[in-house]
Protein backbone atom coordinates (compact mmCIF):
# COMPACT_ATOMS: atom_id res chain seq x y z
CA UNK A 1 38.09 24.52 -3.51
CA UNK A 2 36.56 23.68 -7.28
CA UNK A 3 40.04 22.28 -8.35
CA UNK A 4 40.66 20.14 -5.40
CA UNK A 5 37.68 18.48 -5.77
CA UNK A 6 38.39 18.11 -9.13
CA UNK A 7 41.76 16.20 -8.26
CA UNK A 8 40.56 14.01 -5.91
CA UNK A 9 37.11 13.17 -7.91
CA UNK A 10 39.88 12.49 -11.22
CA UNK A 11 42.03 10.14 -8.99
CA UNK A 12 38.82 8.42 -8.10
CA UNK A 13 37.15 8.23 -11.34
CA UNK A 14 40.67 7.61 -13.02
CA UNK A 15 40.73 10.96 -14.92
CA UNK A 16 43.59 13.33 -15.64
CA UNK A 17 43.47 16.40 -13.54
CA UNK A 18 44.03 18.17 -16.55
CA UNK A 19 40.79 16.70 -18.25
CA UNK A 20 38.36 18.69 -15.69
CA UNK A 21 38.97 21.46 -14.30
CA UNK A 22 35.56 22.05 -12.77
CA UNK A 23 33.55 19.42 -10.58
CA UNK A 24 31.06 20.12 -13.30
CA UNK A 25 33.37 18.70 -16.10
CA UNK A 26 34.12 16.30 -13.91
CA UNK A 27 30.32 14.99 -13.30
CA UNK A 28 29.94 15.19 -17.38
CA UNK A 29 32.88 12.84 -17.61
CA UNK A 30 31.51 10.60 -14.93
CA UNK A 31 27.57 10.40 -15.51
CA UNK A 32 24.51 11.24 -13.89
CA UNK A 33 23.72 8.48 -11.39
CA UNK A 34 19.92 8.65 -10.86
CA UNK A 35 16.68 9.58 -13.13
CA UNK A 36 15.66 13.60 -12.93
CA UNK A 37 13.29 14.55 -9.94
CA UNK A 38 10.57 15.12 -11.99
CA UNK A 39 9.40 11.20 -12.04
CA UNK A 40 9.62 10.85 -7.81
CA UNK A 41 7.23 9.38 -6.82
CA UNK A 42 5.19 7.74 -10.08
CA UNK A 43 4.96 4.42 -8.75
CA UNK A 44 3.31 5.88 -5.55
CA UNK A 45 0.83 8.51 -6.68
CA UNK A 46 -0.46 6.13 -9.63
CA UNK A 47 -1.25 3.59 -7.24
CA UNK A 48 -5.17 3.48 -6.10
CA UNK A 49 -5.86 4.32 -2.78
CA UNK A 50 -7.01 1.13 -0.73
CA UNK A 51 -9.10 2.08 3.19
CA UNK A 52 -6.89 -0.04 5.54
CA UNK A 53 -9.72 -2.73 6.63
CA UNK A 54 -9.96 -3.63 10.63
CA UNK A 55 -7.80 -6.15 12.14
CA UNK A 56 -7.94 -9.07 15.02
CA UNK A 57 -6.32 -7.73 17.92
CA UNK A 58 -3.17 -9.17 18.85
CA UNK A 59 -2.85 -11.73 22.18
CA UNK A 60 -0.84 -9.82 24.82
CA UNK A 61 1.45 -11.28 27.36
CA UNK A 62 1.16 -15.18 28.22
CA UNK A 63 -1.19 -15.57 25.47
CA UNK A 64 1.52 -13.73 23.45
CA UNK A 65 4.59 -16.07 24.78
CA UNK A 66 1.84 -18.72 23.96
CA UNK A 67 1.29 -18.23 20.45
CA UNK A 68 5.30 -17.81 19.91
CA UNK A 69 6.11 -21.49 21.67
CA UNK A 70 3.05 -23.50 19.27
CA UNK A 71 4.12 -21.51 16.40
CA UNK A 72 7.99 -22.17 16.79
CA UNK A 73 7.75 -25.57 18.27
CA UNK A 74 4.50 -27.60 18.26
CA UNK A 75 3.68 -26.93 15.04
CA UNK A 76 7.15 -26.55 13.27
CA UNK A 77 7.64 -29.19 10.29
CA UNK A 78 11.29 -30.92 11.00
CA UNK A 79 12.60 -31.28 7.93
CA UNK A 80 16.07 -31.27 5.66
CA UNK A 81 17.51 -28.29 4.09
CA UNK A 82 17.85 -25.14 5.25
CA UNK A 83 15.62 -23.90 8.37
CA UNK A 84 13.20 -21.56 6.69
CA UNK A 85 12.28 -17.96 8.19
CA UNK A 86 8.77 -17.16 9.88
CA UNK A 87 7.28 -15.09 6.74
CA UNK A 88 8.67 -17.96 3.96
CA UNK A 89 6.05 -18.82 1.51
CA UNK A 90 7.39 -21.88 0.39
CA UNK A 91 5.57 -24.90 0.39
């Protein structure tokens, strides 16, 4: 099983077959492709840890429909270019 992997990962990678004969010679030849586990999840466990504050509840149903026709519609700038998207922060 080790050596056909190691022929199809060499026609892939563009490597003799004769160049690795395990898949670990082969994964030598072609790199590691990600950072080691031991830095998962850095970004994440550095970050401070905010209380999620209360919201405004959402309008349901006409109200909803309501909301969707002034935002899209009434209030919508006409302008040239391209149309921007609802959460654009462009000016």
């Amino acid at each position: 099983m080790g050596k056909l992997f190691s022929n199809a990962y060499s026609i892939l990678f563009g490597v003799s077959p004769n160049m690795c004969e395990t898949l670990n010679d082969l994964l030598w030849i072609a790199g590691k492709v990600h950072g080691s586990l031991a830095r998962a999840g850095k970004v994440r466990g550095q970050t401070p840890k905010v209380a999620k504050q209360d919201k405004k509840k959402k309008p349901r149903g006409r109200a909803h429909k309501r909301m969707q026709y002034n935002r899209r519609f009434v209030t919508a700038v006409v302008g040239f270019g391209k149309k921007r998207g609802p959460n654009s922060s462009e000016k």
